[in-house]
C-alpha atoms as a PDB file:
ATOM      1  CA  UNK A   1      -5.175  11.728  16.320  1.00  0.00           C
ATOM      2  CA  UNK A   2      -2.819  10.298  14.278  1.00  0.00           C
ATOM      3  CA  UNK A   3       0.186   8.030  15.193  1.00  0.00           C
ATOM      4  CA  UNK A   4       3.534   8.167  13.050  1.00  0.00           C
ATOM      5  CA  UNK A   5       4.335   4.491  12.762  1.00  0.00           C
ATOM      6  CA  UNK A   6       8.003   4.905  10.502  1.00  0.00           C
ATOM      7  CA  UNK A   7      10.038   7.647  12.180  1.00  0.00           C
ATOM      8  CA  UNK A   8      12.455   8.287   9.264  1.00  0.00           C
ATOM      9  CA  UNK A   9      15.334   7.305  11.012  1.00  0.00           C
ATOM     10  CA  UNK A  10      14.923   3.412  10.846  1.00  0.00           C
ATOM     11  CA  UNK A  11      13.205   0.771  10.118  1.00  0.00           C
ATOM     12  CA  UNK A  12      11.180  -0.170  13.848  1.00  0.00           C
ATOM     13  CA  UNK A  13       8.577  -1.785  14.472  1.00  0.00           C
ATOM     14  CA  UNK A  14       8.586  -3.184  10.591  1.00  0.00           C
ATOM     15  CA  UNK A  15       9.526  -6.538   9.289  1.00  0.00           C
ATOM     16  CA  UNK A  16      11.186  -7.372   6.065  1.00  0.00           C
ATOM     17  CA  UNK A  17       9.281 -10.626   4.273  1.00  0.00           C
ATOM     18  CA  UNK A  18      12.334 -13.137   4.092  1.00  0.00           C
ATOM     19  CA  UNK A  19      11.975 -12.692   0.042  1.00  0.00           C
ATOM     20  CA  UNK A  20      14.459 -10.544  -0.788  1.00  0.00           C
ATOM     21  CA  UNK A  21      15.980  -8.383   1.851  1.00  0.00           C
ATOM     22  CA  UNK A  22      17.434  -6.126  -0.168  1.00  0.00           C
ATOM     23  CA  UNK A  23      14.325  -4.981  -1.961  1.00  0.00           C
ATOM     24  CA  UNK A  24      14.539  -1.986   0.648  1.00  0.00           C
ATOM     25  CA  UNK A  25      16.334   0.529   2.339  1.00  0.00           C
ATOM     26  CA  UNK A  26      16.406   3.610   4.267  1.00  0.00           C
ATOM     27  CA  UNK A  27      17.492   7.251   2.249  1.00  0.00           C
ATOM     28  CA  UNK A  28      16.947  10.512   3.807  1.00  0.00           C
ATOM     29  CA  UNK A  29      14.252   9.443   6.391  1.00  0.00           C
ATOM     30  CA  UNK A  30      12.317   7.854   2.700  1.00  0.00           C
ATOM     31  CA  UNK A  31      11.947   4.076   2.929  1.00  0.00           C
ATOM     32  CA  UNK A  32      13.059   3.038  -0.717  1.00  0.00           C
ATOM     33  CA  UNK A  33      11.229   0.065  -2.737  1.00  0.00           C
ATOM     34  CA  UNK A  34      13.577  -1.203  -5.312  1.00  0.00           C
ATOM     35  CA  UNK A  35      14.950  -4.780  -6.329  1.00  0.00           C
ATOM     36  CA  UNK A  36      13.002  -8.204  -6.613  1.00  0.00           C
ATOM     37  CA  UNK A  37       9.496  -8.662  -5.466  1.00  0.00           C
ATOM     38  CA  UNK A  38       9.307  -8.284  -1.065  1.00  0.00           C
ATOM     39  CA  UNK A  39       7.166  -6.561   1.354  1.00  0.00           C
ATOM     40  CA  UNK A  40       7.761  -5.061   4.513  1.00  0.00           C
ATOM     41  CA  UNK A  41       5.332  -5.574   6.766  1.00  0.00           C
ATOM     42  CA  UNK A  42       4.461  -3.212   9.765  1.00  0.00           C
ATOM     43  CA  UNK A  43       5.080  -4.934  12.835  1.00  0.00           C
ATOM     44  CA  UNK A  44       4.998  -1.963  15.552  1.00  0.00           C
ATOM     45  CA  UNK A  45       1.664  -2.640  17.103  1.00  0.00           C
ATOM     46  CA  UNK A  46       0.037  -6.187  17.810  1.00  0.00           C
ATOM     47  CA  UNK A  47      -3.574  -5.030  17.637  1.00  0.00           C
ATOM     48  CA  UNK A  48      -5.003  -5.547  14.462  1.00  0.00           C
ATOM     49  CA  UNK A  49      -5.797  -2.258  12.300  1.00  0.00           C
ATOM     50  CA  UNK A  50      -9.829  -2.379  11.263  1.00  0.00           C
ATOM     51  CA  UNK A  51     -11.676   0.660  10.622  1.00  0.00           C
ATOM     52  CA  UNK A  52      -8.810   3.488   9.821  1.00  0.00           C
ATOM     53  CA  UNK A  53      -7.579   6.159   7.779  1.00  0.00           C
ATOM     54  CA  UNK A  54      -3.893   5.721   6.814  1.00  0.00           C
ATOM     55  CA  UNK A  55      -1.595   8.452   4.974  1.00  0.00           C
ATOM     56  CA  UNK A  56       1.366   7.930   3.011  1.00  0.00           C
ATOM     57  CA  UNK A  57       3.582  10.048   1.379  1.00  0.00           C
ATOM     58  CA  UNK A  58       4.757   8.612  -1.777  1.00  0.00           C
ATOM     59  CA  UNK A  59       6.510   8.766  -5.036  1.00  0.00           C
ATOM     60  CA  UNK A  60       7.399   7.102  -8.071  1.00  0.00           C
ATOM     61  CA  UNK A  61       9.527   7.270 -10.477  1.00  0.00           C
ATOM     62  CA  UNK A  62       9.238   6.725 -14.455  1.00  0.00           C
ATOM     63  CA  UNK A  63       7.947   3.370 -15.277  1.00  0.00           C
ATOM     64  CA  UNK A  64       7.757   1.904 -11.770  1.00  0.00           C
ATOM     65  CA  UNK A  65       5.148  -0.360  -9.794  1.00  0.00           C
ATOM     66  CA  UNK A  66       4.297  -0.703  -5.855  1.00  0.00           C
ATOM     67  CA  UNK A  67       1.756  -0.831  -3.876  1.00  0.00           C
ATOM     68  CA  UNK A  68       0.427  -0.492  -0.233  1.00  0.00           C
ATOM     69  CA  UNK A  69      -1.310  -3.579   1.030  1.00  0.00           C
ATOM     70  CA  UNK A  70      -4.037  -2.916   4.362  1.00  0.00           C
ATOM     71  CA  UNK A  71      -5.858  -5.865   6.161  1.00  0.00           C
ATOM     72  CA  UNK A  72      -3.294  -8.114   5.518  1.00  0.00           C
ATOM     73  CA  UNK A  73      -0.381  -9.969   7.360  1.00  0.00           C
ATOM     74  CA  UNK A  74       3.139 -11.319   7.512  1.00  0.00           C
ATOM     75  CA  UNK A  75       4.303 -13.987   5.065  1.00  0.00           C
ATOM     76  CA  UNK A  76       7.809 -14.622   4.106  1.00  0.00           C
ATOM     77  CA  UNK A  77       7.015 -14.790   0.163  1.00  0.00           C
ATOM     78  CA  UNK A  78       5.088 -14.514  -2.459  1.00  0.00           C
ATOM     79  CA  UNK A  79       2.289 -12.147  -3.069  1.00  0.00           C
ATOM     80  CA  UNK A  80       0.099 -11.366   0.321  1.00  0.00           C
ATOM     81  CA  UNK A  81      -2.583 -13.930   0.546  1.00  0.00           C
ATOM     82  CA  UNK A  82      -4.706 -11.285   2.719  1.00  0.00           C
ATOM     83  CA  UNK A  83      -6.213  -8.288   2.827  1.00  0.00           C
ATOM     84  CA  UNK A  84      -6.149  -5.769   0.007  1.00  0.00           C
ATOM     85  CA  UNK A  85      -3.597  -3.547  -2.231  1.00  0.00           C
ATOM     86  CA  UNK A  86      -4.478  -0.549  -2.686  1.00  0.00           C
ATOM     87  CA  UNK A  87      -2.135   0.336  -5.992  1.00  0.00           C
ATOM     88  CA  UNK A  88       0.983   2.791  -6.656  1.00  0.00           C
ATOM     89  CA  UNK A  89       1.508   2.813 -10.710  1.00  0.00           C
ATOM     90  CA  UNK A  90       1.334   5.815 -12.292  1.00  0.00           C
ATOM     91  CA  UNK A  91       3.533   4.815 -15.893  1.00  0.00           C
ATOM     92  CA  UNK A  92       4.284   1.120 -15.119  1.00  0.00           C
ATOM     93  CA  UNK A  93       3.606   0.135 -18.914  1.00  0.00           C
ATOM     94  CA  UNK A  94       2.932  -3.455 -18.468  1.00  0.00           C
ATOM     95  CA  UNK A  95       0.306  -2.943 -15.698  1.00  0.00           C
ATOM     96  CA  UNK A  96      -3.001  -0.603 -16.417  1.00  0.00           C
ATOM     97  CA  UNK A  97      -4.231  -0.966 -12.950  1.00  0.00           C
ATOM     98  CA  UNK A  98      -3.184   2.580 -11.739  1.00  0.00           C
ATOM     99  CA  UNK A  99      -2.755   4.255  -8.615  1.00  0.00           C
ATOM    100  CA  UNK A 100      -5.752   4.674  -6.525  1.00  0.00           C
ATOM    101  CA  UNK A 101      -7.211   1.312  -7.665  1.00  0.00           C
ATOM    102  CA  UNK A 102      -8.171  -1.380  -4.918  1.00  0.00           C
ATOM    103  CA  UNK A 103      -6.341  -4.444  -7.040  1.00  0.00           C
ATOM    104  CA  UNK A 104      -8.674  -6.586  -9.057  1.00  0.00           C
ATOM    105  CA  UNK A 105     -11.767  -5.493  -7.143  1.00  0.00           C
ATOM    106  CA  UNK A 106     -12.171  -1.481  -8.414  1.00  0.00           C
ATOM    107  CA  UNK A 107      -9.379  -0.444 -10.850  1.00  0.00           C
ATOM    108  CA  UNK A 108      -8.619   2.859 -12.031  1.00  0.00           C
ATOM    109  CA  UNK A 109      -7.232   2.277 -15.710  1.00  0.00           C
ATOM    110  CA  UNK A 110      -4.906   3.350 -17.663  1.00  0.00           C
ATOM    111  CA  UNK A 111      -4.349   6.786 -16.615  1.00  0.00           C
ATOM    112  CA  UNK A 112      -3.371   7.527 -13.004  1.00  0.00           C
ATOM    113  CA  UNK A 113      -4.706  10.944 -10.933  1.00  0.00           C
ATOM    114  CA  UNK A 114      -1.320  11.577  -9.731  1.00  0.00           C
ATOM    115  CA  UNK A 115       2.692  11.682 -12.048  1.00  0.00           C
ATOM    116  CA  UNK A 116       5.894  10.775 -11.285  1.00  0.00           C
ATOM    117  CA  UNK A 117       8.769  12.148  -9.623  1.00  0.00           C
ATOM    118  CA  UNK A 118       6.317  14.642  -7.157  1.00  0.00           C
ATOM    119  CA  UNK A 119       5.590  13.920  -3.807  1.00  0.00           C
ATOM    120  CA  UNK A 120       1.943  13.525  -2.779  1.00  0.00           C
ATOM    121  CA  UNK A 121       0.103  12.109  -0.390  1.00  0.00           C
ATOM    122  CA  UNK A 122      -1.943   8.477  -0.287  1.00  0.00           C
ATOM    123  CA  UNK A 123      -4.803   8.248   2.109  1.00  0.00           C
ATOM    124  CA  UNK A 124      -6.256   5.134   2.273  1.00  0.00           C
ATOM    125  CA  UNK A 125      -9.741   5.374   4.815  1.00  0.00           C
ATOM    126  CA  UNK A 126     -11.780   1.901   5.632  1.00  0.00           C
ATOM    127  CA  UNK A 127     -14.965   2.086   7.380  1.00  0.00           C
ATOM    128  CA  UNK A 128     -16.988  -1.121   8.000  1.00  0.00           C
ATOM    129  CA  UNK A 129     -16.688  -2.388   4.180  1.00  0.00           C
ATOM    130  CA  UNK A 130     -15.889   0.494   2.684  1.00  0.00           C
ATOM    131  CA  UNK A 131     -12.834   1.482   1.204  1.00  0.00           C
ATOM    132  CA  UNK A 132     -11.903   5.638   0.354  1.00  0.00           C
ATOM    133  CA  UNK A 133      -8.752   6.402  -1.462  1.00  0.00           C
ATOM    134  CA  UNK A 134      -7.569  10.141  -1.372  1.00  0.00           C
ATOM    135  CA  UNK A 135      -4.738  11.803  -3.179  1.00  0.00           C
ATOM    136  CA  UNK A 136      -3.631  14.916  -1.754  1.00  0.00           C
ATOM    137  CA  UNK A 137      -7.159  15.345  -0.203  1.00  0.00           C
ATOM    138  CA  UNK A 138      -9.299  14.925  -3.433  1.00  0.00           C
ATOM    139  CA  UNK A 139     -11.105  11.319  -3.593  1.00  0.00           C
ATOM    140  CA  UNK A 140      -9.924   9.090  -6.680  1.00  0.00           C
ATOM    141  CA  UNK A 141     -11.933   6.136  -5.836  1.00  0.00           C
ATOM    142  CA  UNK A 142     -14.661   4.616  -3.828  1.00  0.00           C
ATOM    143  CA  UNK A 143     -15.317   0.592  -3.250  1.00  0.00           C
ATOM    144  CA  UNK A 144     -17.677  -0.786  -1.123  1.00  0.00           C
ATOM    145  CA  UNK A 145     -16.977  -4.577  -0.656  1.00  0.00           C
ATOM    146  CA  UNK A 146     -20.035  -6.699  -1.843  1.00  0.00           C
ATOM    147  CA  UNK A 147     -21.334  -9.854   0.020  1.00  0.00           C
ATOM    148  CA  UNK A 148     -18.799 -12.611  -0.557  1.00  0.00           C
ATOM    149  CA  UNK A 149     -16.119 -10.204  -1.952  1.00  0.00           C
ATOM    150  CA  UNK A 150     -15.348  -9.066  -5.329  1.00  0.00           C
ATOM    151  CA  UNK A 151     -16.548 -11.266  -8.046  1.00  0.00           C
ATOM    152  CA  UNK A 152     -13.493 -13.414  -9.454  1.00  0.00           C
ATOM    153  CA  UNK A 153     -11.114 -12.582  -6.419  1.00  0.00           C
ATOM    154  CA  UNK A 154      -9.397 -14.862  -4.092  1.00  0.00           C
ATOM    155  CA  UNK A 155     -10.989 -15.378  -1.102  1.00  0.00           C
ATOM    156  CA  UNK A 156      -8.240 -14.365   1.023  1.00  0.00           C
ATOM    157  CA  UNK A 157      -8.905 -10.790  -0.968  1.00  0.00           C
ATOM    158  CA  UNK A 158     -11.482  -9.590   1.612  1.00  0.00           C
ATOM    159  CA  UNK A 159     -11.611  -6.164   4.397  1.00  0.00           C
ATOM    160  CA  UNK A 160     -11.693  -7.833   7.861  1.00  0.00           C
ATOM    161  CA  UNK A 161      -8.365  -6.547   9.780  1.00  0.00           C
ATOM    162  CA  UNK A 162      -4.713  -6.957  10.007  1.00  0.00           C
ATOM    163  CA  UNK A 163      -1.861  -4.732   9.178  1.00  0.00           C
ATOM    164  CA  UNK A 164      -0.324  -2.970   6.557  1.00  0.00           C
ATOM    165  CA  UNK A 165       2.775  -3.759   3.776  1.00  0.00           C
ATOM    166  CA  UNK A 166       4.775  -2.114   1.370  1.00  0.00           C
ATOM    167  CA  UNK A 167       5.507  -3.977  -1.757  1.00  0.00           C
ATOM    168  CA  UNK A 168       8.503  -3.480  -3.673  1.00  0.00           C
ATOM    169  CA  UNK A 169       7.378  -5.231  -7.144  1.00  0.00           C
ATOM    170  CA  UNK A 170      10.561  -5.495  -9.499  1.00  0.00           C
ATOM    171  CA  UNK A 171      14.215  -4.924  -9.857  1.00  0.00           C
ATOM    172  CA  UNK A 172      13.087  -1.966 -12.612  1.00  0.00           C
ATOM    173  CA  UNK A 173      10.372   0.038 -10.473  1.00  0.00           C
ATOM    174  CA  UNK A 174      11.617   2.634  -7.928  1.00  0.00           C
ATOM    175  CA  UNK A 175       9.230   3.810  -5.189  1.00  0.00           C
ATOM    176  CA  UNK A 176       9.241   6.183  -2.024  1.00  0.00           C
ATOM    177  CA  UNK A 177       7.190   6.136   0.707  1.00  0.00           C
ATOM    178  CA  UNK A 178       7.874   8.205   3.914  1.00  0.00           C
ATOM    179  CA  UNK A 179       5.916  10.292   6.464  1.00  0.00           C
ATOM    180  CA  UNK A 180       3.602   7.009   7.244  1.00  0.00           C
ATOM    181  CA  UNK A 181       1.007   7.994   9.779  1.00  0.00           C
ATOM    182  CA  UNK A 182      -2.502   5.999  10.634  1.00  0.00           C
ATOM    183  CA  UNK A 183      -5.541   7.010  12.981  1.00  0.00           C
ATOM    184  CA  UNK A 184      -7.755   4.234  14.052  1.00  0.00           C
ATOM    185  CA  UNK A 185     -11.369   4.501  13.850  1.00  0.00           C
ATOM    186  CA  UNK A 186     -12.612   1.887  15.974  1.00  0.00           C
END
């Protein structure tokens, strides 16, 4: 049931953020994320994603910082004003939110389930308000989304619907992210 939404070969149906175009590129059927802060919105299907499970294979290497936003939607700059990011930092040294943590609203600190320079796989499942991050199968974190949102947040910080991004943070963090896939639920 699941639908392959980057085929590898080039970037369709997927929308660079007007930031800094150069923040990503294409390298043996792996979408790269390195150079000054941009995302790259998925723009392949106009219905808005919901209730879903999405899977990502991804990679980092040594001192690097991403992340995969869900729920959110295009902007030409700046951080996403919508939806959530769900985090990819495994040894980024000036960050402790690690991977697997839903930004600001359930953090994994400090140490991350998953290294760098290995392949593995990100699933990221919402259903209704709730929020299931996998690596590689195993479930790294859980957060259900209270009444109002998370305390402290920005109100554009909330699950409702919208599409997904992949940030590439700074000029010194190198990520990977390839066999993209999502399943809706709804």
């Amino acid at each position: 049931g699941f639908t392959t939404i980057f085929d590898g070969k080039s970037l369709d149906g997927w929308k660079v953020a007007a930031g800094e175009k150069n923040s990503f590129k294409l390298e043996d059927g792996t979408i790269v994320a390195n150079g000054d802060r941009c995302h790259l919105f998925y723009a392949g299907d106009e219905k808005p994603f919901k209730n879903f499970v999405l899977r990502v294979q991804v990679m980092t290497k040594a001192n690097s910082n991403g992340g995969i936003y869900f729920h959110t939607k295009y902007q030409d700059k700046d951080w996403p004003g919508t939806g959530h990011e769900a985090q990819v930092n495994n040894t980024f040294n000036k960050d402790p939110r690690k991977s697997g943590s839903v930004y600001r609203c359930k953090d994994i600190m400090n140490t991350s389930p998953v290294g760098d320079d290995k392949w593995w796989e990100y699933e990221i499942k919402v259903e209704g308000k709730k929020v299931t991050i996998s690596f590689d199968g195993k479930v790294v974190n859980e957060y259900t989304e209270p009444e109002g949102g998370a305390p402290g947040v920005e109100a554009g910080r909330r699950i409702g619907e919208g599409t997904f991004a992949l940030q590439a943070h700074d000029p010194g963090s190198t990520v990977y992210y390839k066999n993209i896939r999502v399943k809706r639920l709804d």
